[in-house]
C-alpha atoms as a PDB file:
ATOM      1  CA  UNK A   1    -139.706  67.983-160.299  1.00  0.00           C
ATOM      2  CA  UNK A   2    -137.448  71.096-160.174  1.00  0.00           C
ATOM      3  CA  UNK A   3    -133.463  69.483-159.273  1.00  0.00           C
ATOM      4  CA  UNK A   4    -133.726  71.821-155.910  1.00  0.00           C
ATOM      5  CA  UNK A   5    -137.279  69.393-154.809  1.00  0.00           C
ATOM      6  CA  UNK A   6    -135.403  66.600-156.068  1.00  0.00           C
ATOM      7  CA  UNK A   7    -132.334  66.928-153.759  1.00  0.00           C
ATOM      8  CA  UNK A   8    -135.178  68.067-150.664  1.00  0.00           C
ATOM      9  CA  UNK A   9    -136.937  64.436-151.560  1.00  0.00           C
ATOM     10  CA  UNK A  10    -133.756  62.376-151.361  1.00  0.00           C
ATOM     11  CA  UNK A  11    -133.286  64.461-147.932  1.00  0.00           C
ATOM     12  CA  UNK A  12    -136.476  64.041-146.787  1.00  0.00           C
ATOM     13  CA  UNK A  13    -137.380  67.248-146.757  1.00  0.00           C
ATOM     14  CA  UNK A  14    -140.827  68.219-145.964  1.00  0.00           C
ATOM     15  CA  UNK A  15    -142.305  71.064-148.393  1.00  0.00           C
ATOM     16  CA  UNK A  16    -145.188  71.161-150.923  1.00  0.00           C
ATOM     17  CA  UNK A  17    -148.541  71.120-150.423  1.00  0.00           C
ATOM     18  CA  UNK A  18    -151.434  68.692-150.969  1.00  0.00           C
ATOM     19  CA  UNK A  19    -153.083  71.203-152.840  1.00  0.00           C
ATOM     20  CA  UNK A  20    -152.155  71.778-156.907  1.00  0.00           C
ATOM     21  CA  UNK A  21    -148.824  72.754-156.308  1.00  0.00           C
ATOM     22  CA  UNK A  22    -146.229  70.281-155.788  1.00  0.00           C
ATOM     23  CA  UNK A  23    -146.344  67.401-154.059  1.00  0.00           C
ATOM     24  CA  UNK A  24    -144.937  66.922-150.197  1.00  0.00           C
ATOM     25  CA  UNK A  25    -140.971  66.602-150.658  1.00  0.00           C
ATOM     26  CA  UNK A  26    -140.599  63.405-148.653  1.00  0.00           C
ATOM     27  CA  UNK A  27    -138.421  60.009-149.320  1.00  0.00           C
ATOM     28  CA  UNK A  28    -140.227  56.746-150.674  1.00  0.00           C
ATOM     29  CA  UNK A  29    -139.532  55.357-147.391  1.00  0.00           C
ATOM     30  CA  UNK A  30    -141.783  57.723-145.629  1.00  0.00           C
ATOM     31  CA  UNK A  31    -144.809  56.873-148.336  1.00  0.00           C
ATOM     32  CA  UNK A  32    -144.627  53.927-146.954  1.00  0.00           C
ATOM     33  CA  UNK A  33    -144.776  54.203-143.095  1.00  0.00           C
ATOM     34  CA  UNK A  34    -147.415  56.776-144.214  1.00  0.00           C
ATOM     35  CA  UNK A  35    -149.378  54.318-146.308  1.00  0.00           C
ATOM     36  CA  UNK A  36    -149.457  51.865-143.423  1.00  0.00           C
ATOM     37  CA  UNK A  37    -150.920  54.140-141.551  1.00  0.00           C
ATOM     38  CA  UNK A  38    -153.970  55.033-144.470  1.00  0.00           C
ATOM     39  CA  UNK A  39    -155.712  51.820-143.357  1.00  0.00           C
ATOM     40  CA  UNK A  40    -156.972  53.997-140.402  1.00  0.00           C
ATOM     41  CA  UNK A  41    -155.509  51.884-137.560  1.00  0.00           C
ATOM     42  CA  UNK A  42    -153.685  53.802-134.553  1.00  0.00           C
ATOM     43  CA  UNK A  43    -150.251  51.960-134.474  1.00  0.00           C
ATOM     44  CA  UNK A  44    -146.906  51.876-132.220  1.00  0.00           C
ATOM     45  CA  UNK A  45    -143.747  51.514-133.762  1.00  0.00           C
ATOM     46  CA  UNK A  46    -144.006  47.872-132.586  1.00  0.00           C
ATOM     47  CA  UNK A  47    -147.271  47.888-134.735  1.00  0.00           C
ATOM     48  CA  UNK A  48    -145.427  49.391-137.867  1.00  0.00           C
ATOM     49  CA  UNK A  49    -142.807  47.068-137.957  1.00  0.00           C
ATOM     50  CA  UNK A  50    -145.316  43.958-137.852  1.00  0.00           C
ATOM     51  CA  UNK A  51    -147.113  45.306-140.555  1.00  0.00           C
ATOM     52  CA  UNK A  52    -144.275  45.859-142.436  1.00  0.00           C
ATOM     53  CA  UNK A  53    -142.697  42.307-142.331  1.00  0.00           C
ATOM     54  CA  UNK A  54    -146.213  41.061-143.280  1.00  0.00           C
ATOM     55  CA  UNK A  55    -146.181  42.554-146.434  1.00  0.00           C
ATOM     56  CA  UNK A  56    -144.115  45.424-147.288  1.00  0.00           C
ATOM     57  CA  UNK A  57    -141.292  43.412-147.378  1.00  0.00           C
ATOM     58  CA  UNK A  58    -141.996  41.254-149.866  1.00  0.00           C
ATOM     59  CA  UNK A  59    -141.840  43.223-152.456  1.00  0.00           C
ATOM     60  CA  UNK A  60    -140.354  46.494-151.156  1.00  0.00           C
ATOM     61  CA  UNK A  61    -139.215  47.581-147.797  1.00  0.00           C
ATOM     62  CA  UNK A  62    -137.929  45.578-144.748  1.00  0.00           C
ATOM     63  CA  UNK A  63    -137.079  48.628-142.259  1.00  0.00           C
ATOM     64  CA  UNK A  64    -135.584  48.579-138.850  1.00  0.00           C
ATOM     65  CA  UNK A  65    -136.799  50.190-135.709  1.00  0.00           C
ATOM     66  CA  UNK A  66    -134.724  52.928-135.764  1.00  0.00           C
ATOM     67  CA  UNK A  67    -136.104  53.424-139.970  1.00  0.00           C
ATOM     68  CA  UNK A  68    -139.514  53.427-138.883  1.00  0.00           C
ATOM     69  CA  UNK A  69    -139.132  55.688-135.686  1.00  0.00           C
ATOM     70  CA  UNK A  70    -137.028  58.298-138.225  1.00  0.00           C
ATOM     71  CA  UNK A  71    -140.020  58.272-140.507  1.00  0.00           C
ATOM     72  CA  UNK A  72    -142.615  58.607-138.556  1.00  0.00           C
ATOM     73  CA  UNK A  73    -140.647  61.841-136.582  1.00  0.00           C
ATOM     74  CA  UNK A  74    -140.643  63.325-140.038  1.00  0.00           C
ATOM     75  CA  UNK A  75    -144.210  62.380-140.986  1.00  0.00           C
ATOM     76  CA  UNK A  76    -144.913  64.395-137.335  1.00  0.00           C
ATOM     77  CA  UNK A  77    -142.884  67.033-138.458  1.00  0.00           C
ATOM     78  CA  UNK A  78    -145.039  67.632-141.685  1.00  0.00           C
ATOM     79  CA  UNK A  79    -148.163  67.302-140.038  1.00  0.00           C
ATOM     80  CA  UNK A  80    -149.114  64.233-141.769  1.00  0.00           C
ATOM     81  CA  UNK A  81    -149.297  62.107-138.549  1.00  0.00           C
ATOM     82  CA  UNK A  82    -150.051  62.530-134.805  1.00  0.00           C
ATOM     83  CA  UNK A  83    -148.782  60.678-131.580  1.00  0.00           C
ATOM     84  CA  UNK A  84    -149.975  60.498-128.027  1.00  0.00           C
ATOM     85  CA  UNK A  85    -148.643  58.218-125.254  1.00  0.00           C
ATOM     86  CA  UNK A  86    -151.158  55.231-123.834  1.00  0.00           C
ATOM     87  CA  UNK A  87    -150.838  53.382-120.464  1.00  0.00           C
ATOM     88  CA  UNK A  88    -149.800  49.940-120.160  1.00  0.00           C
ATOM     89  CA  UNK A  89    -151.720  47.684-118.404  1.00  0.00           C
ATOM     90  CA  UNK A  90    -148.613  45.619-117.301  1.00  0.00           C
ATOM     91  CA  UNK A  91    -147.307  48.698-115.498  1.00  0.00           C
ATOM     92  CA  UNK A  92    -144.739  49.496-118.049  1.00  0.00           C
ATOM     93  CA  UNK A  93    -143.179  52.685-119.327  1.00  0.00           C
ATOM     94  CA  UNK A  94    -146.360  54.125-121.626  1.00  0.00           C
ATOM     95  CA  UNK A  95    -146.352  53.409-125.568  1.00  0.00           C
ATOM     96  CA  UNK A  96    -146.309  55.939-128.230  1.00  0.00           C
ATOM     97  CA  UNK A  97    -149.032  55.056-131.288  1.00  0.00           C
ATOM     98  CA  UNK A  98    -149.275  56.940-133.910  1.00  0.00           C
ATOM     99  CA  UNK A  99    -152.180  58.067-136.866  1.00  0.00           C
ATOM    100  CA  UNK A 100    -152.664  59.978-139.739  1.00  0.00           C
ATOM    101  CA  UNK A 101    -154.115  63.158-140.000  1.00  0.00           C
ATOM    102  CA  UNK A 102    -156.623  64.435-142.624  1.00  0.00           C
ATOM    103  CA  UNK A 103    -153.825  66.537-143.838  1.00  0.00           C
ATOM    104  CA  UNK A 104    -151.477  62.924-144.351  1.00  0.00           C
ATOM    105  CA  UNK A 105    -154.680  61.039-145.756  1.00  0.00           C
ATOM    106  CA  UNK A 106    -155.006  63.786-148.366  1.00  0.00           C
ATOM    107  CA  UNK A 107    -150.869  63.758-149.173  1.00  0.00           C
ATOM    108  CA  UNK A 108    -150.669  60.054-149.446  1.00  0.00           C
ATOM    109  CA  UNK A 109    -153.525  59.353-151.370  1.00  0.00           C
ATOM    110  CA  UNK A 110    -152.489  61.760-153.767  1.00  0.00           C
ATOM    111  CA  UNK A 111    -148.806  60.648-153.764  1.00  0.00           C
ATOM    112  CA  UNK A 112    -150.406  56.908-154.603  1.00  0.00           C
ATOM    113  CA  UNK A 113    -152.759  58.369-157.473  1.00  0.00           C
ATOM    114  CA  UNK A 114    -150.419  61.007-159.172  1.00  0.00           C
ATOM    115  CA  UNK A 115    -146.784  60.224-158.227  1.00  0.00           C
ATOM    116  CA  UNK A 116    -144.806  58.679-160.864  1.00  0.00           C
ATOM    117  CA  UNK A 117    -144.332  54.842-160.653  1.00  0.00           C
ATOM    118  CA  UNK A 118    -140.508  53.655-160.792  1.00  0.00           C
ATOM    119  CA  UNK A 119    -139.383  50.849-162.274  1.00  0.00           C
ATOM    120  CA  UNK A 120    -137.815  48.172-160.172  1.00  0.00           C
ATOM    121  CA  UNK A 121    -134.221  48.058-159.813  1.00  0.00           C
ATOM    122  CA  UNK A 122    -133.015  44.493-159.256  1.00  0.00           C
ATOM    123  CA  UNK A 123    -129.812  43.673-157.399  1.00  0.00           C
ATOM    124  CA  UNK A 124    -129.637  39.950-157.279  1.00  0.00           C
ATOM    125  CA  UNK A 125    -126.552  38.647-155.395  1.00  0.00           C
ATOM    126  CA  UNK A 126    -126.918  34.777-156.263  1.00  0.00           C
ATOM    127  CA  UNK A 127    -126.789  36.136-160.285  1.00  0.00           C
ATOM    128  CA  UNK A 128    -123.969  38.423-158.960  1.00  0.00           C
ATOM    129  CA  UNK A 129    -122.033  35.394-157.852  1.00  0.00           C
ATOM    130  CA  UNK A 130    -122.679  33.479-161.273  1.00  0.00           C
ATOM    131  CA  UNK A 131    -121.359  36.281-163.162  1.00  0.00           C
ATOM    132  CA  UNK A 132    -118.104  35.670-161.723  1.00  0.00           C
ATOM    133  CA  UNK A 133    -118.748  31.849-161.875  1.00  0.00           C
ATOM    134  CA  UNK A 134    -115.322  31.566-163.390  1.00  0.00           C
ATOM    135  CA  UNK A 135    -113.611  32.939-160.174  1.00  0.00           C
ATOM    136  CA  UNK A 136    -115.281  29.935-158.531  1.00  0.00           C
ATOM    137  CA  UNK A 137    -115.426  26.163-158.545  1.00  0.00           C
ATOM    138  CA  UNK A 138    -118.604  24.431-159.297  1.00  0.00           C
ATOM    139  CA  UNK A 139    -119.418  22.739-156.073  1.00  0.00           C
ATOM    140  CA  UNK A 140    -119.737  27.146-155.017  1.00  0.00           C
ATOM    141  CA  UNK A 141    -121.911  28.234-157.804  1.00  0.00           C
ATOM    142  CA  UNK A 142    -124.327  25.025-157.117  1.00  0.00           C
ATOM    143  CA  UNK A 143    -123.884  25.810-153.409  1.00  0.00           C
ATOM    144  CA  UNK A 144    -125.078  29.957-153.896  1.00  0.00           C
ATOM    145  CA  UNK A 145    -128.113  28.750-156.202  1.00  0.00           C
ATOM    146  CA  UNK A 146    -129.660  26.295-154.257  1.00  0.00           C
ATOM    147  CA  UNK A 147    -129.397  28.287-150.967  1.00  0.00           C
ATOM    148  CA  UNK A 148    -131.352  31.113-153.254  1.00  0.00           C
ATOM    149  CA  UNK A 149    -133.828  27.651-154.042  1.00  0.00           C
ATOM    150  CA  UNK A 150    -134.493  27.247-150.394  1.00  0.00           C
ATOM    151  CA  UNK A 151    -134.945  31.205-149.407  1.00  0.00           C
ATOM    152  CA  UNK A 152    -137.034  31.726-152.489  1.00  0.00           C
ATOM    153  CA  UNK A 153    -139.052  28.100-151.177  1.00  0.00           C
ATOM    154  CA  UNK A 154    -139.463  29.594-147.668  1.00  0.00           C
ATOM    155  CA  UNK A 155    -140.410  33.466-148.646  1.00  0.00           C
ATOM    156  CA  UNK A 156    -143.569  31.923-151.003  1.00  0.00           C
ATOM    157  CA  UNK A 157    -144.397  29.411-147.977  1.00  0.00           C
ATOM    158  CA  UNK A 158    -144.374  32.890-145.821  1.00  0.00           C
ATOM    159  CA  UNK A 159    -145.999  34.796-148.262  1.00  0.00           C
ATOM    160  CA  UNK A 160    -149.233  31.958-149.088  1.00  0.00           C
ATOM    161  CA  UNK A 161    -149.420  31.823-144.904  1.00  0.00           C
ATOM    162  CA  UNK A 162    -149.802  35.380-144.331  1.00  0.00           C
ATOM    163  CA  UNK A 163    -152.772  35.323-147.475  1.00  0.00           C
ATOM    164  CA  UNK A 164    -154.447  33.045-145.162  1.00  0.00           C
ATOM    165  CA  UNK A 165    -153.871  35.302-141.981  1.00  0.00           C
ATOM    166  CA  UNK A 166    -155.417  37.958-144.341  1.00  0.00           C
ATOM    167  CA  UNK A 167    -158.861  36.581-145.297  1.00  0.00           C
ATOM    168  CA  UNK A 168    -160.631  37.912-142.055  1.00  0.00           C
ATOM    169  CA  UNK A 169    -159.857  41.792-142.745  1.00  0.00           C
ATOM    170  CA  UNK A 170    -161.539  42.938-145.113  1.00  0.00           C
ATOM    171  CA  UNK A 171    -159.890  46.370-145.466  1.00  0.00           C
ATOM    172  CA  UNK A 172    -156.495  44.480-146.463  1.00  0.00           C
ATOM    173  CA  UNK A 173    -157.602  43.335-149.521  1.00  0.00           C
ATOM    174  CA  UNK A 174    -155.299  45.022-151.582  1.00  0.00           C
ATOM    175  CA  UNK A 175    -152.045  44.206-149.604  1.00  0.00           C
ATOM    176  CA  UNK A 176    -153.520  40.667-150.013  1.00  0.00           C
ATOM    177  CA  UNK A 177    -152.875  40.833-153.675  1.00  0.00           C
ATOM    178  CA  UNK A 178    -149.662  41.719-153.244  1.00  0.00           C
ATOM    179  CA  UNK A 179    -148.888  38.603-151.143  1.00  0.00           C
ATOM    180  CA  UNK A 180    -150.086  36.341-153.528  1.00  0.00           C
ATOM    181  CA  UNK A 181    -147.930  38.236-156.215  1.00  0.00           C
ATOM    182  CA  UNK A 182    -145.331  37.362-153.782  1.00  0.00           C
ATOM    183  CA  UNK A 183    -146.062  33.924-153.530  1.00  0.00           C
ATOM    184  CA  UNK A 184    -145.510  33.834-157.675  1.00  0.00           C
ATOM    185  CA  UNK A 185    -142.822  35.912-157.771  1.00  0.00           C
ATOM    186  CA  UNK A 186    -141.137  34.321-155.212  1.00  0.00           C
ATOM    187  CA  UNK A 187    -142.204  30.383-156.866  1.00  0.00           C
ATOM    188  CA  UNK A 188    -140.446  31.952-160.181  1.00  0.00           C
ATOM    189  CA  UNK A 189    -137.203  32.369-157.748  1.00  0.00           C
ATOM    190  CA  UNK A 190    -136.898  28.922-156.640  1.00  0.00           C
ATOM    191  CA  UNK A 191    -137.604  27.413-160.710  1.00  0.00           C
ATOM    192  CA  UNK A 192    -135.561  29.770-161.771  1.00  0.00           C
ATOM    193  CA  UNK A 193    -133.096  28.720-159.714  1.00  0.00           C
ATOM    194  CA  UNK A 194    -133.839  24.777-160.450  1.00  0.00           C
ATOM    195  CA  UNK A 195    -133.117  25.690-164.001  1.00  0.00           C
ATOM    196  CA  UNK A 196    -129.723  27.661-163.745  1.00  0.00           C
ATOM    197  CA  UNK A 197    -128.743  24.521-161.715  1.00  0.00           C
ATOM    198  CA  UNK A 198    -129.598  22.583-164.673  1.00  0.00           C
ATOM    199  CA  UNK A 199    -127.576  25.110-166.694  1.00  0.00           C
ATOM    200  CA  UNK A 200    -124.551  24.528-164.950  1.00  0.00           C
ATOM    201  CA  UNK A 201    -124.604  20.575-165.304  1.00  0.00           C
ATOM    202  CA  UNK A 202    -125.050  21.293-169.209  1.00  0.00           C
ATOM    203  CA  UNK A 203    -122.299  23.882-169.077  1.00  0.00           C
ATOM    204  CA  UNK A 204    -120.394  21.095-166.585  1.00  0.00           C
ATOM    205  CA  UNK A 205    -121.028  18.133-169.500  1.00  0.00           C
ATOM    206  CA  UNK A 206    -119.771  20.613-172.353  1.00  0.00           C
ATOM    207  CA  UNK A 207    -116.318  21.853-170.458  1.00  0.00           C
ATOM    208  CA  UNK A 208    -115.047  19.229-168.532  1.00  0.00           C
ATOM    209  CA  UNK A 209    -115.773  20.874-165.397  1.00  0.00           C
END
């Protein structure tokens, strides 16, 4: 990609085509709203955000309200999505739901089979912290890793519930995968934390400390 489509992705641009030329200029983040709404479902805001927390943000993406509104205002702007407003039953103000166009299906299924795949960048605080382990006392360090124990604990409990909630829909079978990934990458966490606790009683034994 030309450094001109490059600085029009990061700014979430829309250009392109879903033709041959290049693909739509648009931000990761708005793949992703977009690829939500590829499973065909028409969806609020409300809707997106669910969806999101129940597996996006695993292993990705854990947006806010004011994220997902952004993105889907420049999905609308592209033409990749379409709103309309829907009654409320309970008598209150109407809700906006949202679906993809033909135009969007097209874009994001060619973003998922042609777009290069980025390597994960990981920013771990808790390793962060042990880096500078000698800025802190012991009692800290063992404090920071076994609070990452118990998150990492409670995102694979989340992760092998919502696999469960999953089994009924047929149509997320993918996304299922990527839960139960989840679940293992997330079981890794908490052992690898076990063992860096370990670490620190050896390197405790050897120094003294």
């Amino acid at each position: 990609m030309a450094k001109k489509e490059a600085e029009a992705a990061d700014a979430g641009v829309p250009g392109g085509s879903t033709g041959d030329g290049e693909l739509p200029a648009l931000p990761a983040t708005s793949w992703a709203v977009l690829g939500l709404l590829s499973f065909g479902e028409e969806l609020s805001g409300y809707d997106l955000k669910k969806w999101s927390d129940w597996s996006l943000r695993f292993f990705y993406w854990s947006p806010s309200f004011s994220q997902i509104y952004s993105e889907l205002k420049r999905l609308e702007k592209a033409g990749f999505a379409t709103s309309r407003l829907v009654a409320q039953e309970t008598g209150t103000r109407d809700k906006r739901v949202y679906r993809i166009t033909d135009e969007g299906m097209a874009a994001v299924r060619r973003w998922a089979r042609e777009a290069p795949v980025d390597p994960p960048v990981l920013k771990h605080g808790p390793m962060l912290r042990l880096w500078l382990g000698h800025l802190l006392e012991p009692e800290q360090m063992r404090e920071v890793l076994a609070q990452h124990r118990e998150f990492a604990e409670k995102m694979r409990r989340r992760a092998v519930a919502d696999v469960e909630g999953s089994k009924d829909e047929p149509a997320w079978a993918y996304p299922a995968l990527t839960l139960k990934w989840a679940e293992r990458y997330y079981a890794s966490e908490r052992d690898l934390a076990d063992a860096m606790l370990s670490d620190i009683e050896s390197l405790k034994r050897g120094k003294g400390l």
